[in-house]
Protein backbone atom coordinates (compact mmCIF):
# COMPACT_ATOMS: atom_id res chain seq x y z
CA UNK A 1 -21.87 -5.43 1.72
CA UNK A 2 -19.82 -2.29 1.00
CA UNK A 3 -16.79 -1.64 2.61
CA UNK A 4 -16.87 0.36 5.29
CA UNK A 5 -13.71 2.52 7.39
CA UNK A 6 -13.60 4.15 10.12
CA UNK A 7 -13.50 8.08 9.98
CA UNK A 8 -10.81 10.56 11.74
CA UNK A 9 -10.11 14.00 12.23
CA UNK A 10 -7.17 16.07 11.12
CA UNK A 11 -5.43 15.02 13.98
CA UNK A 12 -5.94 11.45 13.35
CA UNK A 13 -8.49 10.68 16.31
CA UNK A 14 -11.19 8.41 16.19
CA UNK A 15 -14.43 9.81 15.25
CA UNK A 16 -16.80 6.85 16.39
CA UNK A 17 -18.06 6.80 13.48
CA UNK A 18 -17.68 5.05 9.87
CA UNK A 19 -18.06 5.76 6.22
CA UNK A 20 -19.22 4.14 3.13
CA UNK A 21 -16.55 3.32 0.05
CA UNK A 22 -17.98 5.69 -2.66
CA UNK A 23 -19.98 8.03 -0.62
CA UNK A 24 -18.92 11.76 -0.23
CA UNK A 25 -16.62 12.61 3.23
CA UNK A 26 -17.58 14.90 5.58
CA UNK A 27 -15.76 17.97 5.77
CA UNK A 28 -12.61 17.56 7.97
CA UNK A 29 -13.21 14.02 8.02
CA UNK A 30 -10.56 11.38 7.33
CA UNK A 31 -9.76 7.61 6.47
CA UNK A 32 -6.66 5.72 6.81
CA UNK A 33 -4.56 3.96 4.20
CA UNK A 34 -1.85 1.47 3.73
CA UNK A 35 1.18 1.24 1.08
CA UNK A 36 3.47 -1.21 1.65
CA UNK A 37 6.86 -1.76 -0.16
CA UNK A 38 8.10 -5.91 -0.22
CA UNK A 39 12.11 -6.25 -0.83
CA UNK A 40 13.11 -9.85 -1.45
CA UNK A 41 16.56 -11.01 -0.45
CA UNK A 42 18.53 -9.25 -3.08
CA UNK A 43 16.98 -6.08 -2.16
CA UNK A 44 14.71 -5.68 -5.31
CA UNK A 45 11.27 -4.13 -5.11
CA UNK A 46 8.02 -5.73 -5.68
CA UNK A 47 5.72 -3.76 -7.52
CA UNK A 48 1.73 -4.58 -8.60
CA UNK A 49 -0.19 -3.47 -12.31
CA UNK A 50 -3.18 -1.79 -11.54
CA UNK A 51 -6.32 -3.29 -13.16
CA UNK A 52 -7.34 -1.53 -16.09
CA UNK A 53 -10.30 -0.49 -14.68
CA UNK A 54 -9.10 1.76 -11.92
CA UNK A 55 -7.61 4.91 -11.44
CA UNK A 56 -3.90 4.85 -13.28
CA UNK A 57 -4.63 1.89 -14.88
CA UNK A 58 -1.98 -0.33 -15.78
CA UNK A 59 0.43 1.46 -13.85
CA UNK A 60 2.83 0.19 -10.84
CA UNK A 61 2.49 0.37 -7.48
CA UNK A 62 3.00 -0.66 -4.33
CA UNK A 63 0.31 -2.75 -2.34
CA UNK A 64 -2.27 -0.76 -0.71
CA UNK A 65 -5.08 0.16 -0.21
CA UNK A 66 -7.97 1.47 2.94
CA UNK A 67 -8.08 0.28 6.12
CA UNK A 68 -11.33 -1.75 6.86
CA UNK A 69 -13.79 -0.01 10.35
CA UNK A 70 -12.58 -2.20 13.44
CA UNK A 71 -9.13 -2.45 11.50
CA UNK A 72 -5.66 -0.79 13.05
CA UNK A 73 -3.10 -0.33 10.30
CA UNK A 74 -0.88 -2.83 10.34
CA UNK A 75 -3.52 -5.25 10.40
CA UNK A 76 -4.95 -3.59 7.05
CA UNK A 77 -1.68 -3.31 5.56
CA UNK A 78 -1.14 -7.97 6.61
CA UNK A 79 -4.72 -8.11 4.71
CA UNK A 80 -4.06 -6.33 1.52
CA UNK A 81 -0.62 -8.05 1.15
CA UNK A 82 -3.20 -11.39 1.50
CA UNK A 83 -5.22 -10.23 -0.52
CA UNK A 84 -4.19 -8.60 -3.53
CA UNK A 85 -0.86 -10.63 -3.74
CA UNK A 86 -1.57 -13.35 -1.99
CA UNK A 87 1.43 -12.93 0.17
CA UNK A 88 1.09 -13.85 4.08
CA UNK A 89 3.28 -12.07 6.68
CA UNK A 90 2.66 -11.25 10.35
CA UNK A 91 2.10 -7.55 11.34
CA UNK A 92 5.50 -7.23 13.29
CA UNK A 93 7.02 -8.56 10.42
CA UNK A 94 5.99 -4.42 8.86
CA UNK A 95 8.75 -1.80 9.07
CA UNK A 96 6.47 1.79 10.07
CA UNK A 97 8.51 4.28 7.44
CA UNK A 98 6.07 7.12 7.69
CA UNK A 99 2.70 8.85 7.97
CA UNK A 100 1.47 11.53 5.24
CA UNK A 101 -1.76 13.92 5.14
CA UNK A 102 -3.38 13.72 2.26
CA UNK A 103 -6.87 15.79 1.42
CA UNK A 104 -8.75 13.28 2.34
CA UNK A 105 -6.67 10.40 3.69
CA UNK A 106 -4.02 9.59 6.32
CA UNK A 107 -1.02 7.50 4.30
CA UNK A 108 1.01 5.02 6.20
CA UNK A 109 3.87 3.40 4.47
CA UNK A 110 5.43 0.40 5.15
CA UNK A 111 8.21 -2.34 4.65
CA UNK A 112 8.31 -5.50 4.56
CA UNK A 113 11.33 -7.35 3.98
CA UNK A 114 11.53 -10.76 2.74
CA UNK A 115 13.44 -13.55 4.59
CA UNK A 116 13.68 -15.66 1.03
CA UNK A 117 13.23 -15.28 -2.68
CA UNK A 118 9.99 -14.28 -4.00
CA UNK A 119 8.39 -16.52 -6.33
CA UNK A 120 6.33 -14.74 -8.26
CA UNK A 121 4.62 -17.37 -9.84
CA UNK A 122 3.50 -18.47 -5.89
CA UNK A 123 1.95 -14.93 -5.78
CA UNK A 124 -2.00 -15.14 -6.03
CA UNK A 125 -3.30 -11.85 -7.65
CA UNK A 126 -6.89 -10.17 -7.02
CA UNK A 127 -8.52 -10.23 -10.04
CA UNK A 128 -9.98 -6.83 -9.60
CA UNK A 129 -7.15 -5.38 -8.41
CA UNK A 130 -3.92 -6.55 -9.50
CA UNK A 131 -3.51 -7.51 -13.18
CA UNK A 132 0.70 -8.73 -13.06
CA UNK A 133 3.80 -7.99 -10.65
CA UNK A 134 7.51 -7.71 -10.90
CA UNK A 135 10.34 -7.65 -8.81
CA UNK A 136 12.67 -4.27 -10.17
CA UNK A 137 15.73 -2.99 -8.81
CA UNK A 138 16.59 0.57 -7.00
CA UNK A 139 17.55 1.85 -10.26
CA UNK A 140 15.61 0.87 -12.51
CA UNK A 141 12.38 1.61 -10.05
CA UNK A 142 13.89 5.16 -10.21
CA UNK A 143 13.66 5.49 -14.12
CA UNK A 144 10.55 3.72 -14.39
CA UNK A 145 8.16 5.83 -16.68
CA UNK A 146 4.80 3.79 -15.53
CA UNK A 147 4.45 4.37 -12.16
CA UNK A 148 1.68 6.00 -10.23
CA UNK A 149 2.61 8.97 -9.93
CA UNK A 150 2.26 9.56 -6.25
CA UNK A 151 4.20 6.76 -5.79
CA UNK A 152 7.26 8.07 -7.63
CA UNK A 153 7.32 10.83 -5.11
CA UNK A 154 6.73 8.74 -1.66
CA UNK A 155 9.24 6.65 -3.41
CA UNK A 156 12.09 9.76 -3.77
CA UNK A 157 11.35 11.20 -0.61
CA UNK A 158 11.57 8.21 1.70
CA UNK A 159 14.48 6.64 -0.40
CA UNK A 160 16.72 6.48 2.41
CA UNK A 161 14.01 5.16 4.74
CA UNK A 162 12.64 2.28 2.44
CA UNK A 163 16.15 1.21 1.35
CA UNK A 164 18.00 1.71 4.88
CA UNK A 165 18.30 -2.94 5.38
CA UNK A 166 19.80 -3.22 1.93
């Protein structure tokens, strides 16, 4: 079955309605979307490859991706860290950083910090989704030529914000 979301208007209010992954939106319609950030204990970032079949393929990211109809966001956000990482956390375990508009989308970034080391070799990836991941530091995330580049700027702008527990 194809995913479905639930639709939203510009003001984020529920439509009652949903949508089909791949069809066209309605005009003034929107979906919602998750990005979350993981820090492990020495404050390095977790990032994901992209599958070589997406968009920006091969390129690092955070974990995201659409909410699922019947979904709120944090709950979306607890799945796709499941599922494309294989990495299980409970929702109030999620530090809200922000909300962005997008042209078709509502963005909502997270944290999650990490209570112990990440192994990365524990991490279970989505085969579809997720081809490797990495732990970087702040600096290094910062000069790193091979990121999505949407992330670069969500990443600059909400520095203070994503980094404020280190």
């Amino acid at each position: 079955m194809s995913e479905q979301w639930d639709l939203v208007d510009g003001e984020r209010r529920p439509l009652g309605k949903t949508h089909v992954r791949g069809e066209q939106l309605a005009a003034d319609t929107y979906h919602i979307v998750i990005e979350v950030f993981t820090f492990d204990v020495n404050g390095d970032v977790l990032l994901s490859q992209r599958h070589p079949d997406k968009t920006y393929p091969l390129l690092w990211e955070g974990t995201g991706g659409s909410i699922l109809a019947g979904e709120t966001s944090r709950q979306g956000a607890v799945r796709e860290l499941r599922e494309e990482i294989g990495l299980s956390v409970e929702p109030d375990q999620l530090e809200w950083v922000a909300m962005l508009r997008r042209e078709t989308y509502f963005l909502d970034l997270y944290r999650y910090q990490a209570d112990a080391p990440l192994q990365l070799d524990d991490l279970v990836l989505q085969e579809n989704e997720v081809v490797a991941v990495r732990l970087v530091d702040w600096a290094e995330l910062m000069t790193l030529d091979d990121l999505v580049p949407s992330v670069r700027e969500r990443l600059r702008r909400f520095k203070s914000d994503l980094r404020r527990a280190l």
